[in-house]
C-alpha atoms as a PDB file:
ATOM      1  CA  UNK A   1       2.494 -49.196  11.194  1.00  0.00           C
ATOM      2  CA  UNK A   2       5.830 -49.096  11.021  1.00  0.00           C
ATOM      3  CA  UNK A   3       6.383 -50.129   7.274  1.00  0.00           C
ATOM      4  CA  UNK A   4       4.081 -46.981   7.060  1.00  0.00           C
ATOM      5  CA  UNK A   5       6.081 -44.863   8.992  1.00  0.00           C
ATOM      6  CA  UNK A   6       9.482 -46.131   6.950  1.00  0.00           C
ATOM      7  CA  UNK A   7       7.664 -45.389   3.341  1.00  0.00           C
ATOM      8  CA  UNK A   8       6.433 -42.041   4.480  1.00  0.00           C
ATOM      9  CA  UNK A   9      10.444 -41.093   5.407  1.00  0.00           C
ATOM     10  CA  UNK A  10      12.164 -42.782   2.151  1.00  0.00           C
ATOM     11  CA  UNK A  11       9.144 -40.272   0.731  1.00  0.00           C
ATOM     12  CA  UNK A  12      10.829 -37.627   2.800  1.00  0.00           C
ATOM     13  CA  UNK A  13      14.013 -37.782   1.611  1.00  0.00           C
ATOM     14  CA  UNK A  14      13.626 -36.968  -2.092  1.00  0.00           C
ATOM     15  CA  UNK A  15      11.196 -34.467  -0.799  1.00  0.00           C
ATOM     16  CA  UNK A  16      13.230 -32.691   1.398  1.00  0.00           C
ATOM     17  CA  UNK A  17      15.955 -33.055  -1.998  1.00  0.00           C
ATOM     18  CA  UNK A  18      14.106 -31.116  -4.279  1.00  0.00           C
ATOM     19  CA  UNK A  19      13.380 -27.731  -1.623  1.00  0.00           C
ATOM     20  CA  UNK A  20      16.573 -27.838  -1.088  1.00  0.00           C
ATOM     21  CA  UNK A  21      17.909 -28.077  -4.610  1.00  0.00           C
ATOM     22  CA  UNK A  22      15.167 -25.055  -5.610  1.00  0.00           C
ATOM     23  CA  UNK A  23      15.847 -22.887  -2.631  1.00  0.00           C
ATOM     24  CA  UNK A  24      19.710 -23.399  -3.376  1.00  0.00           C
ATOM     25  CA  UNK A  25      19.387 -22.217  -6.961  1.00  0.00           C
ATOM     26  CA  UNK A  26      16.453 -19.273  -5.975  1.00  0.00           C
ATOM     27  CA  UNK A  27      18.866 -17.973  -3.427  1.00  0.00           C
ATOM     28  CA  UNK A  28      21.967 -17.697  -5.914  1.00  0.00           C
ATOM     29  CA  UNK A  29      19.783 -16.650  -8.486  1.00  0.00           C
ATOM     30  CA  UNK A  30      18.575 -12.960  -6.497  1.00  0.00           C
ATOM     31  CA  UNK A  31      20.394  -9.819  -7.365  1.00  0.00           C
ATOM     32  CA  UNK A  32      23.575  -9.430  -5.317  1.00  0.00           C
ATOM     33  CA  UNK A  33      25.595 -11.566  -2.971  1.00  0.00           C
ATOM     34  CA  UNK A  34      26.834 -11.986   0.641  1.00  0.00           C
ATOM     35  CA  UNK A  35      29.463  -9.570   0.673  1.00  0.00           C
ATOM     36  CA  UNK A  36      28.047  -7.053  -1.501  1.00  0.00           C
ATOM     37  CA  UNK A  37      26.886  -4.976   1.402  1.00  0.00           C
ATOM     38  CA  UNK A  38      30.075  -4.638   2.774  1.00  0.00           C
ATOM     39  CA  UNK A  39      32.283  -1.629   2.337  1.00  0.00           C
ATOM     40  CA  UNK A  40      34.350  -1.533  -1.161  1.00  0.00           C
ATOM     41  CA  UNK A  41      36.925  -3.982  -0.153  1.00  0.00           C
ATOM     42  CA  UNK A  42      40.192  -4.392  -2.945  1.00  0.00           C
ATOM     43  CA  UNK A  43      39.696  -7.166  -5.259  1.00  0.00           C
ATOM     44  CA  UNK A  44      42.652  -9.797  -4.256  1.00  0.00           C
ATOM     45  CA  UNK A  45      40.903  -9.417  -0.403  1.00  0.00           C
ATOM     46  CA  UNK A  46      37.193 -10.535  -2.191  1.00  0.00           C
ATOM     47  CA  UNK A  47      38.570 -12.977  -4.139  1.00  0.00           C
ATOM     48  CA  UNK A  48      40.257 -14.792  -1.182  1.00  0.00           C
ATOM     49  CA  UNK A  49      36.958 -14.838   0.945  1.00  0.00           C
ATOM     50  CA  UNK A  50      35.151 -16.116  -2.179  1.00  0.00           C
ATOM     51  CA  UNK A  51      37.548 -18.967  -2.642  1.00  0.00           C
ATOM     52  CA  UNK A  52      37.558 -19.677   1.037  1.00  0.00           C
ATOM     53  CA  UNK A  53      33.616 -20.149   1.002  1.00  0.00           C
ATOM     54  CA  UNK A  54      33.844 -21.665  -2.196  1.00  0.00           C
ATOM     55  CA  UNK A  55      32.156 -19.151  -3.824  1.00  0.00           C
ATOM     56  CA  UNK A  56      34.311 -18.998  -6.943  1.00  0.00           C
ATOM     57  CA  UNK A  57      34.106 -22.556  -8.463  1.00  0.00           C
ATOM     58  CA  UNK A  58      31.232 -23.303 -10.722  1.00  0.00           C
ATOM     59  CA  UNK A  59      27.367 -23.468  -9.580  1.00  0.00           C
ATOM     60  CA  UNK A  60      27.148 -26.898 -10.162  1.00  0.00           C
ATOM     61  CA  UNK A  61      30.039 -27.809  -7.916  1.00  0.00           C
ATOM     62  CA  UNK A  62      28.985 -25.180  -4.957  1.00  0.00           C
ATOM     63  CA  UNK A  63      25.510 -27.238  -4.867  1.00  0.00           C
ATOM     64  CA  UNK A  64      27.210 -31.161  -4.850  1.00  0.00           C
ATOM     65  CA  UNK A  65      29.584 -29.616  -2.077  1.00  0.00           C
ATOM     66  CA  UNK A  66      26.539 -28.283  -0.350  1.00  0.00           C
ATOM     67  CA  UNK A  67      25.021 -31.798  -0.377  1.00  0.00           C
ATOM     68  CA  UNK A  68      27.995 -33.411   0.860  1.00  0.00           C
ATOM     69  CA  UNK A  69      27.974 -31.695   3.652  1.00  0.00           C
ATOM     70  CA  UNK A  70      24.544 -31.666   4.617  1.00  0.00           C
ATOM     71  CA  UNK A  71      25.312 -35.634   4.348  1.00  0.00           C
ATOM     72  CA  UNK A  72      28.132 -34.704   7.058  1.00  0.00           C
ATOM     73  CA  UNK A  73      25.108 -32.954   9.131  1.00  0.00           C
ATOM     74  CA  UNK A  74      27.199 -29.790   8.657  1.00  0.00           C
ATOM     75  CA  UNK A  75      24.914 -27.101   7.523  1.00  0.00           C
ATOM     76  CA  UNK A  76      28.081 -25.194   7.179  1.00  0.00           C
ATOM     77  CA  UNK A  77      29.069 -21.265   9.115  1.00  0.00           C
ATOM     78  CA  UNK A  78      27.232 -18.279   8.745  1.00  0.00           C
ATOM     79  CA  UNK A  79      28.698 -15.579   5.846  1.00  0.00           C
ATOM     80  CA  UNK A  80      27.359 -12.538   8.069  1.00  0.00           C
ATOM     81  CA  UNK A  81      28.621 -13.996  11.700  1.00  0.00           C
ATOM     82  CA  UNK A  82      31.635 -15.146  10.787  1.00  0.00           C
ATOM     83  CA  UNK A  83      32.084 -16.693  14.307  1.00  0.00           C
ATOM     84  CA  UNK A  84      29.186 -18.474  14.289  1.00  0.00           C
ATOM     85  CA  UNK A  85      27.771 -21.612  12.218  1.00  0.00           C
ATOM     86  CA  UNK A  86      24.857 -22.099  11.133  1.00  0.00           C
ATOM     87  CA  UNK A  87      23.877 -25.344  13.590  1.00  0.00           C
ATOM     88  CA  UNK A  88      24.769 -21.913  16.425  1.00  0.00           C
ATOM     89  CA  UNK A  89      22.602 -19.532  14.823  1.00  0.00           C
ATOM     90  CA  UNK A  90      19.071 -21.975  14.570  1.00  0.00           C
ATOM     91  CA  UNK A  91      20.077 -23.541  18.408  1.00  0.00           C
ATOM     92  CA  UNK A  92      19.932 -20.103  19.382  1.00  0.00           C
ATOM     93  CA  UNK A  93      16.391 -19.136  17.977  1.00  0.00           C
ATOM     94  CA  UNK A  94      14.589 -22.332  17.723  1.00  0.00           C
ATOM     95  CA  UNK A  95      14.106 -22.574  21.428  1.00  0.00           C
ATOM     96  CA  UNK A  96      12.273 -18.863  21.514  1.00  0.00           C
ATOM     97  CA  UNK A  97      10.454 -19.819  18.238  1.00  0.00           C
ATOM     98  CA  UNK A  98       9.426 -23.260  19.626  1.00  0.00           C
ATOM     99  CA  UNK A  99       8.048 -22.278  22.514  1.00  0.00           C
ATOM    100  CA  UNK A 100       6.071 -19.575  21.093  1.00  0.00           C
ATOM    101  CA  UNK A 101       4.547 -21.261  18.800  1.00  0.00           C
ATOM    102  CA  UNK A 102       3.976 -24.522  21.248  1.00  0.00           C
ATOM    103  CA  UNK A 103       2.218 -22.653  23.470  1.00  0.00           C
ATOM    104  CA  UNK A 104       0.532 -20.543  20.971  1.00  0.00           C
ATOM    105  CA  UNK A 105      -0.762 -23.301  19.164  1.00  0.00           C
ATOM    106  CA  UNK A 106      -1.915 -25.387  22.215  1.00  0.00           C
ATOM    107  CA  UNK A 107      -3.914 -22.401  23.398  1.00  0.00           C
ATOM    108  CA  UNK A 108      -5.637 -22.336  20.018  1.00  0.00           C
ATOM    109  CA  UNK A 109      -6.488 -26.056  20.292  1.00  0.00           C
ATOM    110  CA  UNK A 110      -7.632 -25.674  23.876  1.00  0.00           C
ATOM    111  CA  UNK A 111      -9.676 -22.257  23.679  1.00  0.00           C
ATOM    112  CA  UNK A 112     -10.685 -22.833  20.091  1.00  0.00           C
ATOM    113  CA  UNK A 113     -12.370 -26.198  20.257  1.00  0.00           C
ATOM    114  CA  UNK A 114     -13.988 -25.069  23.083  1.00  0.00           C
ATOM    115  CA  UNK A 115     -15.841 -21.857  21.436  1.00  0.00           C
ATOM    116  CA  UNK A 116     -16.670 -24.197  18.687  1.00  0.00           C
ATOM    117  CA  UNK A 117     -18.058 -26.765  20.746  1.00  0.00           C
ATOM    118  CA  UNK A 118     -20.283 -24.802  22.029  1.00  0.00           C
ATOM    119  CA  UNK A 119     -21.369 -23.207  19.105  1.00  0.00           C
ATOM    120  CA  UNK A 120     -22.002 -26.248  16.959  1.00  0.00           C
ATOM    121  CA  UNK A 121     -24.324 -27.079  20.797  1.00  0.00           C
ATOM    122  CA  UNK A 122     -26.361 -23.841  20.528  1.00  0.00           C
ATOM    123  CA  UNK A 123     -26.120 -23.411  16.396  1.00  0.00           C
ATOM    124  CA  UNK A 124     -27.748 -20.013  15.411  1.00  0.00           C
ATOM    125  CA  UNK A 125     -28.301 -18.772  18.571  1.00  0.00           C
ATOM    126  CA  UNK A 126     -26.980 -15.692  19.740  1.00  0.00           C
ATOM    127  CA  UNK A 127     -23.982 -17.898  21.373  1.00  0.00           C
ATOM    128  CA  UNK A 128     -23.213 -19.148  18.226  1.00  0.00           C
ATOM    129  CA  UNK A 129     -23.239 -15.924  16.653  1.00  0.00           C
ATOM    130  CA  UNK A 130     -20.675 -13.912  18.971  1.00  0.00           C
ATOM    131  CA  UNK A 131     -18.497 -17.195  18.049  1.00  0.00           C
ATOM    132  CA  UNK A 132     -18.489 -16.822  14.749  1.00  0.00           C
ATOM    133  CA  UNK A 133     -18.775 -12.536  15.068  1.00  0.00           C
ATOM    134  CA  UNK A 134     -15.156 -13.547  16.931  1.00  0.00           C
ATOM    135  CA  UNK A 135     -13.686 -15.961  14.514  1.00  0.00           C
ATOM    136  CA  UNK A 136     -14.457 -13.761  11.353  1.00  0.00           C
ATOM    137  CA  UNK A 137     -12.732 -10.789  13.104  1.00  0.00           C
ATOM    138  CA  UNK A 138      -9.643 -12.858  14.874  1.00  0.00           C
ATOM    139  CA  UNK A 139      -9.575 -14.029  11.156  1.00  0.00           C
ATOM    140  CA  UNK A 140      -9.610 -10.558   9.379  1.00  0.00           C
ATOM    141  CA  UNK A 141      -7.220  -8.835  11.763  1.00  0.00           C
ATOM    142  CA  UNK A 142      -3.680  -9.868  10.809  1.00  0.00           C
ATOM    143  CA  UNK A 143      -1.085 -10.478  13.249  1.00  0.00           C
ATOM    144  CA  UNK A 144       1.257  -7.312  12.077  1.00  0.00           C
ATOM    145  CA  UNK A 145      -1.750  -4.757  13.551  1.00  0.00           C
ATOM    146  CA  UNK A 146      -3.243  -6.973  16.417  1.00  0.00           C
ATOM    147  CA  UNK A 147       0.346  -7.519  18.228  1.00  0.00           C
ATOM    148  CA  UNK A 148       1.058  -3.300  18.304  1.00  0.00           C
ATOM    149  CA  UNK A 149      -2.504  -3.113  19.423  1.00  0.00           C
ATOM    150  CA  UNK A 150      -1.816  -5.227  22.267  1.00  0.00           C
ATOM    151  CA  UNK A 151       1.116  -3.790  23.273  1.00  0.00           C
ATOM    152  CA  UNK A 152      -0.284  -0.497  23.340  1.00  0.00           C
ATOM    153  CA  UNK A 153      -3.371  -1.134  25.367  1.00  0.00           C
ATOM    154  CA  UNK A 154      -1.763  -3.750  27.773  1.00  0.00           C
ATOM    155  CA  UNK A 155       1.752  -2.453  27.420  1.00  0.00           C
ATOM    156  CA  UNK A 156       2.225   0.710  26.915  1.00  0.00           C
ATOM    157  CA  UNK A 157      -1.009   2.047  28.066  1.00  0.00           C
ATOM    158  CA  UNK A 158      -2.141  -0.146  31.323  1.00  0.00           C
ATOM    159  CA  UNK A 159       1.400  -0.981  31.853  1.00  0.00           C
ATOM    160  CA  UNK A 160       0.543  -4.657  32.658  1.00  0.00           C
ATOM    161  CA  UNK A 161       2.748  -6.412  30.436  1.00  0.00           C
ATOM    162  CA  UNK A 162       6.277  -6.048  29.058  1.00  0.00           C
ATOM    163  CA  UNK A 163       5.597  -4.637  25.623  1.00  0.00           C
ATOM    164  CA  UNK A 164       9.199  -7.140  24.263  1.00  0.00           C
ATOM    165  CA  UNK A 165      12.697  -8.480  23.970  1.00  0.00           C
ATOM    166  CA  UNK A 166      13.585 -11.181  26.408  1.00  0.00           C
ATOM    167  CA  UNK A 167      14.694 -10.837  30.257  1.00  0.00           C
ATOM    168  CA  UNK A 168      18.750 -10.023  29.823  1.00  0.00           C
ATOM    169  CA  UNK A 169      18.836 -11.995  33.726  1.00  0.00           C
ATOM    170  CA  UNK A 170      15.377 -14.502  33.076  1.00  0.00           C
ATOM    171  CA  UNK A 171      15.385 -14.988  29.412  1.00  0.00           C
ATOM    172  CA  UNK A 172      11.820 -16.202  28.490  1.00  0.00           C
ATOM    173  CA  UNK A 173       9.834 -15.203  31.529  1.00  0.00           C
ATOM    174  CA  UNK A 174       5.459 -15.828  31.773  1.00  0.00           C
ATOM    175  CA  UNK A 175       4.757 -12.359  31.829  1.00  0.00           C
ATOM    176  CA  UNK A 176       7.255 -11.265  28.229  1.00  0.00           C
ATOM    177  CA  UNK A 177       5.730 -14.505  26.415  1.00  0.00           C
ATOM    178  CA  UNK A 178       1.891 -13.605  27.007  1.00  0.00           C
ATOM    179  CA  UNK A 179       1.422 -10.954  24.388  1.00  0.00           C
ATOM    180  CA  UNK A 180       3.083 -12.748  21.744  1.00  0.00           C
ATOM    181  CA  UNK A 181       1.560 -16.229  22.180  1.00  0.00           C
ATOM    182  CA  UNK A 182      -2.029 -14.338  22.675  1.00  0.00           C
ATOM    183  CA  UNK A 183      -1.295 -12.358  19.331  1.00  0.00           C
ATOM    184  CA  UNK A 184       0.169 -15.733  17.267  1.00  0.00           C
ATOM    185  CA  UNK A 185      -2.585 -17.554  18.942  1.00  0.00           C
ATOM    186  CA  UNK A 186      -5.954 -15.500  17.964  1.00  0.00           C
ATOM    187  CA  UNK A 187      -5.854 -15.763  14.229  1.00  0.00           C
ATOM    188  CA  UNK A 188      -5.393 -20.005  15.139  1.00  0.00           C
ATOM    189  CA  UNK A 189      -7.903 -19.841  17.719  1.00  0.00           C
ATOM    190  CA  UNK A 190     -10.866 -18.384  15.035  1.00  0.00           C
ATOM    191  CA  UNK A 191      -9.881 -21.071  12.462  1.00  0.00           C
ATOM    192  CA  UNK A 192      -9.976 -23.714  14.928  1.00  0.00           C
ATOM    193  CA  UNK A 193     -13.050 -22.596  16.314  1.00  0.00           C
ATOM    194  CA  UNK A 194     -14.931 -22.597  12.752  1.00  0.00           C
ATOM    195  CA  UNK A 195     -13.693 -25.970  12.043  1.00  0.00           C
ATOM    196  CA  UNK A 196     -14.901 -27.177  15.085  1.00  0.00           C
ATOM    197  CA  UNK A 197     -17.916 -26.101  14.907  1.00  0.00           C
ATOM    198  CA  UNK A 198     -18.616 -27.206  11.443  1.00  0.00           C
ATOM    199  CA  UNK A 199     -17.555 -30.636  12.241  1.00  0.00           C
ATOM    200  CA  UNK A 200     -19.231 -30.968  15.633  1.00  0.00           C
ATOM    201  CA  UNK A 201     -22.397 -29.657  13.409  1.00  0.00           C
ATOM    202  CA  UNK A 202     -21.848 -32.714  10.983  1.00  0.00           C
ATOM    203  CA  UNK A 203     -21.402 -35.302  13.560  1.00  0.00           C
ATOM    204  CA  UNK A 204     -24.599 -34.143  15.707  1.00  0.00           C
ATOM    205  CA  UNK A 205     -26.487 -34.771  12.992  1.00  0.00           C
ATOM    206  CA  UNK A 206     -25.248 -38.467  11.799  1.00  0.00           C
ATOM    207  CA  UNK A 207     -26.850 -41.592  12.533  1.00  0.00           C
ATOM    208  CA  UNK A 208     -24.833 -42.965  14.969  1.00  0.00           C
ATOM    209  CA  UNK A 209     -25.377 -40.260  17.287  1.00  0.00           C
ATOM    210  CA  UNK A 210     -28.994 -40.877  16.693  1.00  0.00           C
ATOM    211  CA  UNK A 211     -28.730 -43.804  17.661  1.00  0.00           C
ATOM    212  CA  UNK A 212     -26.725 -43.046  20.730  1.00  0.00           C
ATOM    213  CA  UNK A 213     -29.865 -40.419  21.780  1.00  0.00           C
ATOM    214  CA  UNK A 214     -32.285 -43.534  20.995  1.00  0.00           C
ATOM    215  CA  UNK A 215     -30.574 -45.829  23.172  1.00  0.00           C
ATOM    216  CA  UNK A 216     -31.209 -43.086  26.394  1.00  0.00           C
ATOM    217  CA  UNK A 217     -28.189 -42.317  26.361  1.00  0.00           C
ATOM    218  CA  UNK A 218     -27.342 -38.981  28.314  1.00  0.00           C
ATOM    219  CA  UNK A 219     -26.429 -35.508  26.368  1.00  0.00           C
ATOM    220  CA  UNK A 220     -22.940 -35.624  28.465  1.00  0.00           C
ATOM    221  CA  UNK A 221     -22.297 -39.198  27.720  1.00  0.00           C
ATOM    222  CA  UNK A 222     -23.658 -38.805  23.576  1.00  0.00           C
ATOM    223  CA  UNK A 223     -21.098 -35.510  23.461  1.00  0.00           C
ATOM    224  CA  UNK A 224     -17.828 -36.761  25.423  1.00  0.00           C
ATOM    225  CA  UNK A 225     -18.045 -40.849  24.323  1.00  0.00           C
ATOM    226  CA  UNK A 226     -19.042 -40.584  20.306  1.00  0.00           C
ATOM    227  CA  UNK A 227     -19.351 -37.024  19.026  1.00  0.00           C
ATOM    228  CA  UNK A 228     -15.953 -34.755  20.590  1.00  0.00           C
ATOM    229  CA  UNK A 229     -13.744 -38.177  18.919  1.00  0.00           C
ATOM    230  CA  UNK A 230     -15.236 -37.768  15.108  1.00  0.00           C
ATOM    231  CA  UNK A 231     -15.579 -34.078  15.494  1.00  0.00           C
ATOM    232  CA  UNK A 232     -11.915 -33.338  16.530  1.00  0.00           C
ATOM    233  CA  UNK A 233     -10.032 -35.522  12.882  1.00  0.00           C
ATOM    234  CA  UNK A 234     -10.356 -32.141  10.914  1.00  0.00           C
ATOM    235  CA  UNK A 235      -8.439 -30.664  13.290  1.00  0.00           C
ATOM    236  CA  UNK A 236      -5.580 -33.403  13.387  1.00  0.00           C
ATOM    237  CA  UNK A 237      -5.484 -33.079  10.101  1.00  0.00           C
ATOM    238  CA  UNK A 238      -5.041 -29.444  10.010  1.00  0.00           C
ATOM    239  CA  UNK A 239      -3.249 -29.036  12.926  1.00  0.00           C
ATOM    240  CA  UNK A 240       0.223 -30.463  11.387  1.00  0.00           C
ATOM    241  CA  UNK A 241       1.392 -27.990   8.955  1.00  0.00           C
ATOM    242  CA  UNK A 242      -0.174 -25.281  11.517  1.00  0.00           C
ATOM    243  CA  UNK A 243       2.197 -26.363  14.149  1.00  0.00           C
ATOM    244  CA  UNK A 244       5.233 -26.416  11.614  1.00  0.00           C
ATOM    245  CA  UNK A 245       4.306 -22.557  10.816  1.00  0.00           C
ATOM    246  CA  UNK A 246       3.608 -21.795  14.459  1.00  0.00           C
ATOM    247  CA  UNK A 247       6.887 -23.466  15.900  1.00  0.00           C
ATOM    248  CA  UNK A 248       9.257 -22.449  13.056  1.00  0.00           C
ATOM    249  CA  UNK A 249       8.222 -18.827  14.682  1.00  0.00           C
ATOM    250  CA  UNK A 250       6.252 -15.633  13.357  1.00  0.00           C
ATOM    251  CA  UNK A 251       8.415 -13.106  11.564  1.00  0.00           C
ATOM    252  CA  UNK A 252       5.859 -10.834  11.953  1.00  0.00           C
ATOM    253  CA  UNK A 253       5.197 -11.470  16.083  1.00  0.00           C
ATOM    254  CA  UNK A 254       8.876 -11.872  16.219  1.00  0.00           C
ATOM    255  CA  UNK A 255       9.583  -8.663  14.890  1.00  0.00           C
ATOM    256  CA  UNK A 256       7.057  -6.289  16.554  1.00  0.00           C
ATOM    257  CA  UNK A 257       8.016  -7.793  20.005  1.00  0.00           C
ATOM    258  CA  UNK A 258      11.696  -7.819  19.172  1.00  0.00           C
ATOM    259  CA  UNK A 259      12.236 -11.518  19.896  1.00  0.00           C
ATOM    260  CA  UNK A 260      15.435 -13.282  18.853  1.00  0.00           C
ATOM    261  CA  UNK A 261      13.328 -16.151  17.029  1.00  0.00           C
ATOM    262  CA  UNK A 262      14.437 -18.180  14.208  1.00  0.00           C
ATOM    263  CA  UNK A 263      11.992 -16.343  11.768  1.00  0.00           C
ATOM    264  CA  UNK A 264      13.569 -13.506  12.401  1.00  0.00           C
ATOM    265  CA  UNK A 265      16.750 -14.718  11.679  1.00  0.00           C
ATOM    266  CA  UNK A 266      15.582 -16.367   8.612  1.00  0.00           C
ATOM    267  CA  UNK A 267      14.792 -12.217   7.358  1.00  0.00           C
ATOM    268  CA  UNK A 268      17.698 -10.629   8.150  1.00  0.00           C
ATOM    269  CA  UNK A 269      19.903 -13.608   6.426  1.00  0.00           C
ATOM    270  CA  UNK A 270      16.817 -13.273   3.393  1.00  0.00           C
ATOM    271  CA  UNK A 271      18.040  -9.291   3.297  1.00  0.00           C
ATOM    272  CA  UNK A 272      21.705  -9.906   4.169  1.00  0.00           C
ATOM    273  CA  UNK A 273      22.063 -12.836   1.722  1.00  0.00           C
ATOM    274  CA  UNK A 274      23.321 -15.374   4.672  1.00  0.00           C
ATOM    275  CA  UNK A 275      23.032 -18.360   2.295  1.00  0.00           C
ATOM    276  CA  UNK A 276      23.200 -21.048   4.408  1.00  0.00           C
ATOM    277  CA  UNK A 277      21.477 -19.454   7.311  1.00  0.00           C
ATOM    278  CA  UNK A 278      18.836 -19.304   5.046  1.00  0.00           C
ATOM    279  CA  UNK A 279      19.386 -22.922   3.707  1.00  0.00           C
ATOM    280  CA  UNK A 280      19.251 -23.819   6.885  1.00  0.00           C
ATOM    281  CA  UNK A 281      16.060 -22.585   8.199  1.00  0.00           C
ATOM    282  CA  UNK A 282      14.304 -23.449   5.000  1.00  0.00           C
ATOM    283  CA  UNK A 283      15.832 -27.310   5.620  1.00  0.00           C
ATOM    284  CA  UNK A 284      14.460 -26.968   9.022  1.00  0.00           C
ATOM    285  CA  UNK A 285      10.479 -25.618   8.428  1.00  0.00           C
ATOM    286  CA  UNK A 286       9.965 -28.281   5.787  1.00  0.00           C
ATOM    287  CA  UNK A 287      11.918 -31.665   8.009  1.00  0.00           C
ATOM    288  CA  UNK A 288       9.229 -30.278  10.895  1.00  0.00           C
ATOM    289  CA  UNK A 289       6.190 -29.857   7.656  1.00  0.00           C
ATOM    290  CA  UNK A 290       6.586 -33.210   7.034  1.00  0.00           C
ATOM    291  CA  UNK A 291       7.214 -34.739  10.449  1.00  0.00           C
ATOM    292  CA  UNK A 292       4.400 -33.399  12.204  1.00  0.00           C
ATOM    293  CA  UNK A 293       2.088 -34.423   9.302  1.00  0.00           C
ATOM    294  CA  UNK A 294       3.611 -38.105   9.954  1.00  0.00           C
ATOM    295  CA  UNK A 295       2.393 -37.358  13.379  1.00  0.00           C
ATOM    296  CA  UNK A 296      -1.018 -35.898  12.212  1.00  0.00           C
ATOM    297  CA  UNK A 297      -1.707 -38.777  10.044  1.00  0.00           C
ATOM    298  CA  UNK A 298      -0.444 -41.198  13.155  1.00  0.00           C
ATOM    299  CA  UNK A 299      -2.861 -39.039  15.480  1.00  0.00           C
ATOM    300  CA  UNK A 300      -5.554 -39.628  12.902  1.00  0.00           C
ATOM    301  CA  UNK A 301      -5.521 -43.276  12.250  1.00  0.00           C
ATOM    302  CA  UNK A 302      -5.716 -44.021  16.154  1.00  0.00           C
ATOM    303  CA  UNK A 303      -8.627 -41.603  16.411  1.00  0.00           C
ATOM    304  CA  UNK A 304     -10.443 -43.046  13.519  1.00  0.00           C
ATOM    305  CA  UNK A 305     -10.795 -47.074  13.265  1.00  0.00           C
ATOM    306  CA  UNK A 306     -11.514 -47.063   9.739  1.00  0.00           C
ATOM    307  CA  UNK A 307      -8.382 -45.811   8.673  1.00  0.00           C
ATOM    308  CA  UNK A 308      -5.727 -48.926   8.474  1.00  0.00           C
ATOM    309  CA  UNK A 309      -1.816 -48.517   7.633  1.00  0.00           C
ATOM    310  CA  UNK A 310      -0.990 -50.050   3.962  1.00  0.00           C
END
């Protein structure tokens, strides 16, 4: 296993070399510049800050420098807050993105295998129907019109629930993270469900379970021992990349509820042309893409006997 693990990170690396490389050249390659947005400053001043950032030498040399630094572990400072870096800027939001999208993607996994379970157990029933009546519409309805529909029912209108932004005293209190993680989680929570239910579906129906039923085995003891194990690796496998997206933070969910998350951050350095913030969060969404598929794959293999490290 752990020859596996050490070929799937020498993989990594030239993975991880080659976003980097074509988000480096995309990002000096759109119209405009980091200080272009500023007010008409005289040329000597914007020459100096260009040479100070490095700005002025040839592309080539900008993008070797950038490498030698990220060799350093310096992802270098921010060009739109000059006193921050960018290692300040993604400590800030990663925690708020993280723990959205933990908790939004573990109450997909819990809630969603659940509905599908139980679909896949009463399959074209009316159960099974209101499932999949659920699913298609958590599905259809994008995140951008469910979260102000949310906050306007439970926010605005019942006044349960604060509507965004974080506690100023608290920070990330229950009752502010709710809405969000519900709003991130529903669209996760109807693909989950259909995925367990078509699995669960498949596995009811193979011979091993058979088998299982032949032997007297119980309907509790046939679901929980053999089928839930085989019926949950679609899920592992799909769950990896979903996490990355999830935890890396929803610009959307981040931006209706006015959260200080790193995919917010990652927008306003897109629009702002913050280089190496945005370098920085793009180095960051695919390190977690491919370490929680590592982990997937990991999860997978122990769930599944048949599969054997090479």
């Amino acid at each position: 296993m752990f020859g596996y693990i050490a070929r799937r990170i020498l993989i990594a690396i030239p993975t991880i070399l080659v976003i980097i490389t074509v988000a480096f050249f995309m990002m000096r390659a759109a119209p405009g510049g980091p200080f272009d947005l500023e007010r008409p400053m005289p040329e000597e001043v914007r020459q100096n800050i260009l040479e100070h950032f490095g700005f002025d030498k040839p592309l080539h040399e900008q993008y070797f420098a950038y490498l030698g630094d990220l060799v350093q572990a310096d992802l270098g400072p921010s060009l739109r807050f000059r006193d921050k870096t960018v290692s300040d800027i993604i400590a800030e939001g990663f925690p708020v993105s993280a723990t959205i999208g933990g908790l939004s993607i573990l109450l997909a996994l819990l809630v969603g295998s659940l509905m599908g379970a139980i679909a896949a157990l009463r399959q074209n029933k009316l159960t099974d129907f209101a499932v999949m009546g659920f699913a298609m519409g958590g599905i259809t309805i994008p995140p951008f019109v469910m979260g102000p529909i949310l906050a306007l029912i439970f926010g605005i209108g019942l006044g349960w629930l604060p509507v965004g932004g974080l506690d100023p005293r608290y920070g990330m209190t229950p009752e502010r993270l709710v809405l969000p993680v519900i709003t991130l989680a529903l669209p996760q929570i109807a693909i989950v469900s259909r995925l367990m239910r078509a699995s669960m579906i498949e596995v009811l129906r193979s011979n091993y379970i058979r088998t299982a039923r032949a032997k007297g085995l119980s309907a509790p003891a046939v679901l929980f021992r053999h089928a839930l194990r085989a019926a949950v690796l679609p899920l592992v496998s799909y769950i990896g990349p979903a996490s990355a997206a999830l935890v890396t933070g929803s610009i959307v969910i981040e931006q209706v509820f006015q959260l200080p998350g790193i995919g917010r951050q990652f927008v306003m350095a897109a629009l702002q042309r913050d280089y190496t913030v945005v370098m920085g969060v793009v180095i960051l969404y695919a390190s977690l893409i491919i370490l929680l598929n590592l982990l997937a794959d990991l999860v997978y293999a122990a769930l599944n006997p048949r599969v054997k490290f090479e």
